[in-house]
N, C-alpha and C. Protein backbone atom coordinates (compact mmCIF):
# COMPACT_ATOMS: atom_id res chain seq x y z
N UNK A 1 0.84 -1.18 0.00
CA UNK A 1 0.00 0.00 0.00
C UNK A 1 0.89 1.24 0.00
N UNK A 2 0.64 2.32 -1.00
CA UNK A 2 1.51 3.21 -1.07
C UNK A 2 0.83 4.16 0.30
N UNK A 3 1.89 5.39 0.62
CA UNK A 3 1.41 6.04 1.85
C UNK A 3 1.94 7.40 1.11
N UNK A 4 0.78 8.36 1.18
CA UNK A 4 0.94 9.61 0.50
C UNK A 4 1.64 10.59 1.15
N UNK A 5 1.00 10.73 2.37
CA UNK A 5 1.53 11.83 3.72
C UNK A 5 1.92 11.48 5.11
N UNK A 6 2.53 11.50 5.57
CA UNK A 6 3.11 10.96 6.76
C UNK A 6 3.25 12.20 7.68
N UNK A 7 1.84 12.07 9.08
CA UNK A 7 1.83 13.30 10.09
C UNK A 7 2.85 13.23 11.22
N UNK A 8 3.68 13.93 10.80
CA UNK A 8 5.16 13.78 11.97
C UNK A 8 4.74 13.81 13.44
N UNK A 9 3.66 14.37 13.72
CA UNK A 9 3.29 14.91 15.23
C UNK A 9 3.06 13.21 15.83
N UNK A 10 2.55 12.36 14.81
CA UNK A 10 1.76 11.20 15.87
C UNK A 10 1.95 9.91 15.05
N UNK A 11 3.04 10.21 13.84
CA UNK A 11 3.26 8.99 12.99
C UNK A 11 2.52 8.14 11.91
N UNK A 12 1.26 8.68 12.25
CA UNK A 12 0.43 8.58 11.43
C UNK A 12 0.42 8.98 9.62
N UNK A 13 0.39 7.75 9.20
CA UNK A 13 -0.18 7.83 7.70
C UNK A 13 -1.27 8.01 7.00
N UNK A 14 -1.57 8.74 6.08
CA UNK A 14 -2.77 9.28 5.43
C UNK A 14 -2.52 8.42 3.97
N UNK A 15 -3.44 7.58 3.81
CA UNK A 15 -3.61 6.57 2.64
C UNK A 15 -3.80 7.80 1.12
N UNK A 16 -3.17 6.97 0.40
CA UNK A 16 -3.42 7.49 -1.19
C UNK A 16 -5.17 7.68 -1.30
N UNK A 17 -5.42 6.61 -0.70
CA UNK A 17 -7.16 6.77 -0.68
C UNK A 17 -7.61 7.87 -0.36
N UNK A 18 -7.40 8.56 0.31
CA UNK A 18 -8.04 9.47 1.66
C UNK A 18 -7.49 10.47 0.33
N UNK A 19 -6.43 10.90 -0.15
CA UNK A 19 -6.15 12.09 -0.76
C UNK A 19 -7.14 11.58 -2.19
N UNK A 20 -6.81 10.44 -2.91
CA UNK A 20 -7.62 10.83 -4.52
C UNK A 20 -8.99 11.02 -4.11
N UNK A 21 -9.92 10.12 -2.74
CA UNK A 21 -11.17 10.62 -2.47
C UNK A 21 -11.77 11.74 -2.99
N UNK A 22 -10.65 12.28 -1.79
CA UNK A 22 -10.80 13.90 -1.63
C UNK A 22 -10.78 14.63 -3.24
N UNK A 23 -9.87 14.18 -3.77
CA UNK A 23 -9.84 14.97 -5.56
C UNK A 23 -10.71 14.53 -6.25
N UNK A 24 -11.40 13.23 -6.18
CA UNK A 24 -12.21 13.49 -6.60
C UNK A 24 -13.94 14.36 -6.39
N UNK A 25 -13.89 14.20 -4.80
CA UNK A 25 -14.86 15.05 -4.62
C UNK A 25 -14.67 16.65 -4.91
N UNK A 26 -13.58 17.06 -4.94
CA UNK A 26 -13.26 18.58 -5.27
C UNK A 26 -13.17 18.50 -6.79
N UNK A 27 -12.71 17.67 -7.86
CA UNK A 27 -12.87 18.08 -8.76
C UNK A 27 -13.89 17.21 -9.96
N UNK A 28 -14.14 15.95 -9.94
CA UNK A 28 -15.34 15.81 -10.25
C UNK A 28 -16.56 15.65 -9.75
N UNK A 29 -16.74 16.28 -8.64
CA UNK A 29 -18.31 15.92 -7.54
C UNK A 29 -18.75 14.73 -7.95
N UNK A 30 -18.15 13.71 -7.84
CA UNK A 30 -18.36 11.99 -7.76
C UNK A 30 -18.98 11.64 -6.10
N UNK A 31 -18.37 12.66 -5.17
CA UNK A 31 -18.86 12.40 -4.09
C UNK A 31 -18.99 13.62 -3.02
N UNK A 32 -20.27 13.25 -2.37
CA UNK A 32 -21.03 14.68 -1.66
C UNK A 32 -20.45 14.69 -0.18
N UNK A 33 -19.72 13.62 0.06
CA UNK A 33 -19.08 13.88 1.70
C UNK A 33 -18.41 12.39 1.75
N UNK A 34 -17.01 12.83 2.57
CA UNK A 34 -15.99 11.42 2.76
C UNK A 34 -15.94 11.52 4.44
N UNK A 35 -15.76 10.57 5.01
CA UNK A 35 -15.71 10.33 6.41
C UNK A 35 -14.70 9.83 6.28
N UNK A 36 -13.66 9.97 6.92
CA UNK A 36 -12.09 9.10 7.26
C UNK A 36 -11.91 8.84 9.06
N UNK A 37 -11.47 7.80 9.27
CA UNK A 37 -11.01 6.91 10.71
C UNK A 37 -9.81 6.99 10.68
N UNK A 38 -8.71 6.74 11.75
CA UNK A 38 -7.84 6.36 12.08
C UNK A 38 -7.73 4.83 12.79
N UNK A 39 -6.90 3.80 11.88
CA UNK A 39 -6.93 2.76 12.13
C UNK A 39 -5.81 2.63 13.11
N UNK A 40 -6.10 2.67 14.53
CA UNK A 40 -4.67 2.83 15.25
C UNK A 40 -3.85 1.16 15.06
N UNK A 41 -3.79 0.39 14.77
CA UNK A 41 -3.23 -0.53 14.90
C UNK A 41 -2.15 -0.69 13.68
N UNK A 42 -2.77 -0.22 12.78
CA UNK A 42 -1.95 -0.12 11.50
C UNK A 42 -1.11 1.45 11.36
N UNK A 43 -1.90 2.47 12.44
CA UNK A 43 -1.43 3.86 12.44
C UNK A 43 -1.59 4.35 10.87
N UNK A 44 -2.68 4.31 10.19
CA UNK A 44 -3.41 4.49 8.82
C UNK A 44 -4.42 5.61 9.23
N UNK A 45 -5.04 6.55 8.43
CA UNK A 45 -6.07 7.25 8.39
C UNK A 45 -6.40 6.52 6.95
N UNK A 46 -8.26 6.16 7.28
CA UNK A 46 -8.29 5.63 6.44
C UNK A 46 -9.95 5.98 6.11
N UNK A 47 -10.30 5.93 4.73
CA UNK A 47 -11.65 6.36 4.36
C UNK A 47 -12.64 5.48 4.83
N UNK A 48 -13.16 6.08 5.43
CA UNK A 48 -14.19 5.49 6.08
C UNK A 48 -15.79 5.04 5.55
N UNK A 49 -16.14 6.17 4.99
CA UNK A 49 -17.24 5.98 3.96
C UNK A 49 -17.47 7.12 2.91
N UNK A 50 -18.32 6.87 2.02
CA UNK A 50 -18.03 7.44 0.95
C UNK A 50 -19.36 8.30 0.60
N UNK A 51 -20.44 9.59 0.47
CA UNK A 51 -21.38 9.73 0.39
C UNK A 51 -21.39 9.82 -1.23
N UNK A 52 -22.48 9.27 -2.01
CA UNK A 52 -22.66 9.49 -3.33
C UNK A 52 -23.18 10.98 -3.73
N UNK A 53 -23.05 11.66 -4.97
CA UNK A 53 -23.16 12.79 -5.05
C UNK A 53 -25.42 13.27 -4.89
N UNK A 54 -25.50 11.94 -5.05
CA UNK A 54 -27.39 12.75 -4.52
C UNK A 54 -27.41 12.33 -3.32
N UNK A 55 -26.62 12.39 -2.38
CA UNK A 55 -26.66 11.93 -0.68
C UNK A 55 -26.15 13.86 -0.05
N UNK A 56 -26.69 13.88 0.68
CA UNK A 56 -25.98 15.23 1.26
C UNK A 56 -25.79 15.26 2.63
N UNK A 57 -26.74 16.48 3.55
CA UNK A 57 -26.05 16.72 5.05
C UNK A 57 -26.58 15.57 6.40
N UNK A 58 -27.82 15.13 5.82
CA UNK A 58 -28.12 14.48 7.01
C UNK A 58 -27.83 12.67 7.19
N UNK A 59 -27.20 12.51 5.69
CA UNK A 59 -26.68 11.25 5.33
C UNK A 59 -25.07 11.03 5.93
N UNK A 60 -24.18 12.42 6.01
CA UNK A 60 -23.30 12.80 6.47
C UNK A 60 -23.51 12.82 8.03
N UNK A 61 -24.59 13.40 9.00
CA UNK A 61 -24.71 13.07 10.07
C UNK A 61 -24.86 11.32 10.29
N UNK A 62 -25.83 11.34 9.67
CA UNK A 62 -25.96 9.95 9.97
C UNK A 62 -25.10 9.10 9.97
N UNK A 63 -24.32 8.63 9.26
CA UNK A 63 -22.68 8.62 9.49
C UNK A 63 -21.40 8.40 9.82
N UNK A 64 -21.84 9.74 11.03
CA UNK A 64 -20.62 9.61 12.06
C UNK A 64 -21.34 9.06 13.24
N UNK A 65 -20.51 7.76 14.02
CA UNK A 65 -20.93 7.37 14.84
C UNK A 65 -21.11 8.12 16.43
N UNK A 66 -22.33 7.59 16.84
CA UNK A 66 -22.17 8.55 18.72
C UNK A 66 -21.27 8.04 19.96
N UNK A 67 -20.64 7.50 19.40
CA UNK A 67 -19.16 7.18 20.56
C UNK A 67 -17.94 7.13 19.97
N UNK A 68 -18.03 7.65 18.84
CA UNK A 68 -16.35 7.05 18.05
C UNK A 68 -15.90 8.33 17.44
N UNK A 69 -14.82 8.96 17.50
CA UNK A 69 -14.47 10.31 16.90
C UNK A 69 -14.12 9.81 15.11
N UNK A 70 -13.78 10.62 14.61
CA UNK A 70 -14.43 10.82 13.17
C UNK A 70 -13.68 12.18 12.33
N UNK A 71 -13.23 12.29 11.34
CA UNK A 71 -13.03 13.43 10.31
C UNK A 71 -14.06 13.58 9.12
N UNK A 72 -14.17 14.21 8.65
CA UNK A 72 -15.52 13.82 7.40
C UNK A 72 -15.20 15.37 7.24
N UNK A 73 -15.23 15.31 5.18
CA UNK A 73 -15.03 16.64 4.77
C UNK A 73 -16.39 16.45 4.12
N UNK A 74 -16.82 18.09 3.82
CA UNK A 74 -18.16 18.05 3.41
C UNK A 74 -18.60 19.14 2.21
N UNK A 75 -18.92 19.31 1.12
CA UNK A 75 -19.15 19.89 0.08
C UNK A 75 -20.55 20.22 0.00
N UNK A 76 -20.72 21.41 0.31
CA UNK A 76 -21.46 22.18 0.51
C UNK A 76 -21.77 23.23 -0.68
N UNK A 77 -22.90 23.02 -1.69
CA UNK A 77 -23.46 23.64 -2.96
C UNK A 77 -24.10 24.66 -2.37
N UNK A 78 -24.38 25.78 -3.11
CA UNK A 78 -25.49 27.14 -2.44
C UNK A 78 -25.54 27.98 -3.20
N UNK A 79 -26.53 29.03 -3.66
CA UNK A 79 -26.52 30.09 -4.15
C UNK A 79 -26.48 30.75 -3.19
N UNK A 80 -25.39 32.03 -4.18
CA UNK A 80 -25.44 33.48 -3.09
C UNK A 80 -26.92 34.33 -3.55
N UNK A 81 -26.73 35.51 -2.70
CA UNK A 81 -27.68 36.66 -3.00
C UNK A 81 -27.84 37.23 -4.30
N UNK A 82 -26.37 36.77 -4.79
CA UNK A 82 -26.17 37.48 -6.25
C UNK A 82 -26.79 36.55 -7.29
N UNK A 83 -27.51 35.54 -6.62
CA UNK A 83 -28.12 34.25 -7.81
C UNK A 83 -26.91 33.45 -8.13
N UNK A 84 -25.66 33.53 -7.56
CA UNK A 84 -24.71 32.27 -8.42
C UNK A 84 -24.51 31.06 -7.14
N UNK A 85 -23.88 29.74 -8.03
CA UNK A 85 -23.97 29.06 -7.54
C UNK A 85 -22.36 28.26 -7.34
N UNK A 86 -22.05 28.60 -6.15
CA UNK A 86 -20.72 28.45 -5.42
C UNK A 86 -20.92 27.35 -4.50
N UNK A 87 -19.52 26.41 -4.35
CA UNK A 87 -19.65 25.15 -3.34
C UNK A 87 -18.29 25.72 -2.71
N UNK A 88 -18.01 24.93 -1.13
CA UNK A 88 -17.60 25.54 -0.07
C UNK A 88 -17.63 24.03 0.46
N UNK A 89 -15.81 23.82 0.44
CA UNK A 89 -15.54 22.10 1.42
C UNK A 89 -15.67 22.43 2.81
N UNK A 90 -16.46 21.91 3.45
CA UNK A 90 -16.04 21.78 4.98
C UNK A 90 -15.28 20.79 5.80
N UNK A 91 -14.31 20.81 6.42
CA UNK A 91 -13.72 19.97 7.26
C UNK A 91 -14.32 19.68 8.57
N UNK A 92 -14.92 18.97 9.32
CA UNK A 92 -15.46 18.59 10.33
C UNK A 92 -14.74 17.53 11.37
N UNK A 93 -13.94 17.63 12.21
CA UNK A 93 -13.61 17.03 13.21
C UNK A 93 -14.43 16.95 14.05
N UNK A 94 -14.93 15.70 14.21
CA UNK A 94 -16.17 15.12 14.41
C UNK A 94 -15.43 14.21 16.50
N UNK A 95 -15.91 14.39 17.53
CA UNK A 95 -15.27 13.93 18.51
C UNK A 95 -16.50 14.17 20.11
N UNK A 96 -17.24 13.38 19.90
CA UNK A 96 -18.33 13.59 20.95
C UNK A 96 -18.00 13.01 21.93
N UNK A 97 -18.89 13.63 23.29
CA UNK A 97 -18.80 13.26 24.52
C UNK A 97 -18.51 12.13 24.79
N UNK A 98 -19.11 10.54 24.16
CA UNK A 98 -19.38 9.55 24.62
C UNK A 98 -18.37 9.02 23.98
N UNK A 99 -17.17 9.54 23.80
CA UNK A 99 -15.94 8.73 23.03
C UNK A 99 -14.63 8.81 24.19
N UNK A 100 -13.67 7.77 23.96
CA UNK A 100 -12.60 7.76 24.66
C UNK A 100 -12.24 8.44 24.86
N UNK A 101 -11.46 8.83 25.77
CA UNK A 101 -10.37 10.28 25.93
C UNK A 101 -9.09 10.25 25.07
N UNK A 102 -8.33 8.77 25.20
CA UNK A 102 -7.53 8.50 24.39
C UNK A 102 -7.92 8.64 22.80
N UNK A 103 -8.77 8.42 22.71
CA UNK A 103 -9.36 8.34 21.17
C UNK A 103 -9.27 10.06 20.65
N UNK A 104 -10.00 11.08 21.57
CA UNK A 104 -9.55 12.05 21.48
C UNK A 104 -8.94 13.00 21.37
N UNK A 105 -8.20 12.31 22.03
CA UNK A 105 -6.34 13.05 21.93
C UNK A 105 -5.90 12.49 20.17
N UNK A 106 -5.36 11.53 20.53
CA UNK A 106 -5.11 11.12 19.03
C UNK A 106 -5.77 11.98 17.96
N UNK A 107 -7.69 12.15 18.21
CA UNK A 107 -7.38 12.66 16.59
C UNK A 107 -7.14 14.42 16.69
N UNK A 108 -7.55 14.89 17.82
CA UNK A 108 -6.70 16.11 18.16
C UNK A 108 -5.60 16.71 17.38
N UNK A 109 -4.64 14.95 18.01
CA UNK A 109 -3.27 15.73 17.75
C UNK A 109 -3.31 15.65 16.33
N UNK A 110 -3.86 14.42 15.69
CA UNK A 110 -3.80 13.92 14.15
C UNK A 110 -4.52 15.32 13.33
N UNK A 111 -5.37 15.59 13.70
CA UNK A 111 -6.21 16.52 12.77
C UNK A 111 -5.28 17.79 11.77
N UNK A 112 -4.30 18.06 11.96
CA UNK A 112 -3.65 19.17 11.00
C UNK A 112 -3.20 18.59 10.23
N UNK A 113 -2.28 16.71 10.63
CA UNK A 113 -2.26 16.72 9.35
C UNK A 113 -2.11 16.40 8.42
N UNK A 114 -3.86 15.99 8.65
CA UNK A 114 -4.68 15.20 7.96
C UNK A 114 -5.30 16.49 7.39
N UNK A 115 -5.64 17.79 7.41
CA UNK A 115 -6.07 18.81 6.84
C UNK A 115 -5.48 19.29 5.99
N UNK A 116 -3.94 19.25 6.28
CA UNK A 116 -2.75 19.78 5.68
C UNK A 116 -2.74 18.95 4.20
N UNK A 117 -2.95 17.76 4.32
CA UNK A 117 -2.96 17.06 2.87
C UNK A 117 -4.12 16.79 2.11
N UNK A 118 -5.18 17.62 2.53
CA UNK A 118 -6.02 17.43 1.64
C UNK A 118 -6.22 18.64 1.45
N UNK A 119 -5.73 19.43 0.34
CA UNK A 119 -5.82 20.91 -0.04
C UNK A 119 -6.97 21.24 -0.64
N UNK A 120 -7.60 22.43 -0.13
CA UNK A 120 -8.12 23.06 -0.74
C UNK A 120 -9.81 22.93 -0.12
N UNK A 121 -9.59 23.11 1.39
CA UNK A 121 -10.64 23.02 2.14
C UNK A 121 -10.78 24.73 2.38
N UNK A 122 -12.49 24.88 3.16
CA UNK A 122 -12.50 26.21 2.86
C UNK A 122 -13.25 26.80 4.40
N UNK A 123 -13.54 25.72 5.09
CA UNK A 123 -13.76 26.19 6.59
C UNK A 123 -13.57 25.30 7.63
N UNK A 124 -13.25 25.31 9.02
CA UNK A 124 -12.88 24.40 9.50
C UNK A 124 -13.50 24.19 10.89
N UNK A 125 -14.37 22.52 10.90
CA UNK A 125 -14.94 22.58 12.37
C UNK A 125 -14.85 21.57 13.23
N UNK A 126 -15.41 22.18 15.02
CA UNK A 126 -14.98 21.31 15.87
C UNK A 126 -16.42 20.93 16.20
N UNK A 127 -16.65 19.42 16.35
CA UNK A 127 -18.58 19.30 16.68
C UNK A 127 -18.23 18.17 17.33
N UNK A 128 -18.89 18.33 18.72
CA UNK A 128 -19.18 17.10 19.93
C UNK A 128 -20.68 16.87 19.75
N UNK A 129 -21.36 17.33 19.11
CA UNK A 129 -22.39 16.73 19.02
C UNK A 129 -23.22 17.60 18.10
N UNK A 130 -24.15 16.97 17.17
CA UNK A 130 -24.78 17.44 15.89
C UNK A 130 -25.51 18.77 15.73
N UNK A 131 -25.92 19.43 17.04
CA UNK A 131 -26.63 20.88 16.63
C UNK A 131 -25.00 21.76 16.73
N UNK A 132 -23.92 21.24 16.67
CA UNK A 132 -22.44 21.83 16.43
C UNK A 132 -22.41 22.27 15.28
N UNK A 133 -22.46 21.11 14.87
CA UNK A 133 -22.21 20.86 12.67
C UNK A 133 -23.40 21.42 12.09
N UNK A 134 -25.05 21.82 12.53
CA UNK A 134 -25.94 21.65 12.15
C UNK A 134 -25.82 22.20 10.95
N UNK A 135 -26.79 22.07 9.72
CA UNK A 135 -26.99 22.67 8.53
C UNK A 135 -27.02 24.23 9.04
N UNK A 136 -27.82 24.63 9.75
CA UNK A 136 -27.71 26.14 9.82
C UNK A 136 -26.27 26.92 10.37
N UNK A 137 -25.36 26.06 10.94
CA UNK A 137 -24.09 26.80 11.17
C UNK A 137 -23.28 26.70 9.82
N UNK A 138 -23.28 25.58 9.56
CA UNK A 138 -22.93 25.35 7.76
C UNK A 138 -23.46 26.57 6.22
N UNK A 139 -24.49 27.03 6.62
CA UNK A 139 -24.92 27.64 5.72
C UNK A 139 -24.69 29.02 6.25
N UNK A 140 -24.52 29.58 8.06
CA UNK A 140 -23.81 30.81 8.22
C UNK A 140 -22.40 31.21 7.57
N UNK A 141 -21.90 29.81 7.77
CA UNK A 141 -20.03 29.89 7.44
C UNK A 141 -20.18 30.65 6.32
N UNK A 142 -20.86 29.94 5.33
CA UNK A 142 -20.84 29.74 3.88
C UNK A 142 -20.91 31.16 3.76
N UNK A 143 -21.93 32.00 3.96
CA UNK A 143 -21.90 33.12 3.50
C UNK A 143 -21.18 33.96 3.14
């Protein structure tokens, strides 16, 4: 298995997967949201699931699990005021109450960089639990 990025802070590898995902959701919208894990045993970040491009925000909640921390980038379509129609990646570090502490730390420390190699994200968030991430904080960012 080739290994694209290697996060010096925690040793962690970011799979070739996790980056073409990502290109392809940024440049052919093949896919409307990627969820990535950290496989600690192998020390892999690894894609976790894949949303198809007619799947969107609440398929993306649905998702991420309620005890297990989580990354998931998210592509976000919208018209402005001006009538055009602009998309906006979100990064979501996903890490709720009912998850390990250890588990926490890890993706803490992991999270830059795992951000760092997937270029070309355009806002960045922290959500312990879903009225965090909600569509309406998503569509404030955006503005």
């Amino acid at each position: 298995m080739a290994m694209a990025f290697k996060m010096a802070t925690t040793g962690m590898w970011v799979t070739d997967e996790c980056k073409t995902s990502f290109m392809e959701m940024k440049w052919k919208k093949v896919h409307r949201f990627i969820v990535f894990k950290i496989d600690e045993a192998s020390r892999l970040v690894t894609v976790d699931k894949v949303g198809g491009p007619g799947e969107g925000y609440d398929e993306l909640a649905a998702s991420l699990p309620p005890d297990d921390c989580r990354y998931a980038v998210f592509d976000f379509d919208f018209v402005t005021t001006d009538n055009c129609k602009k998309s906006k990646i979100f990064f979501i570090a996903w890490s709720p109450s009912a998850s390990r502490i250890r588990e926490k730390m890890l993706y803490a420390i992991s999270k830059e960089g795992l951000r760092r190699a997937l270029e070309g994200i355009h806002y960045d968030m922290q959500a312990t639990d879903p009225t965090e991430m909600g569509m309406y904080v998503i569509k404030d960012r955006a503005k």
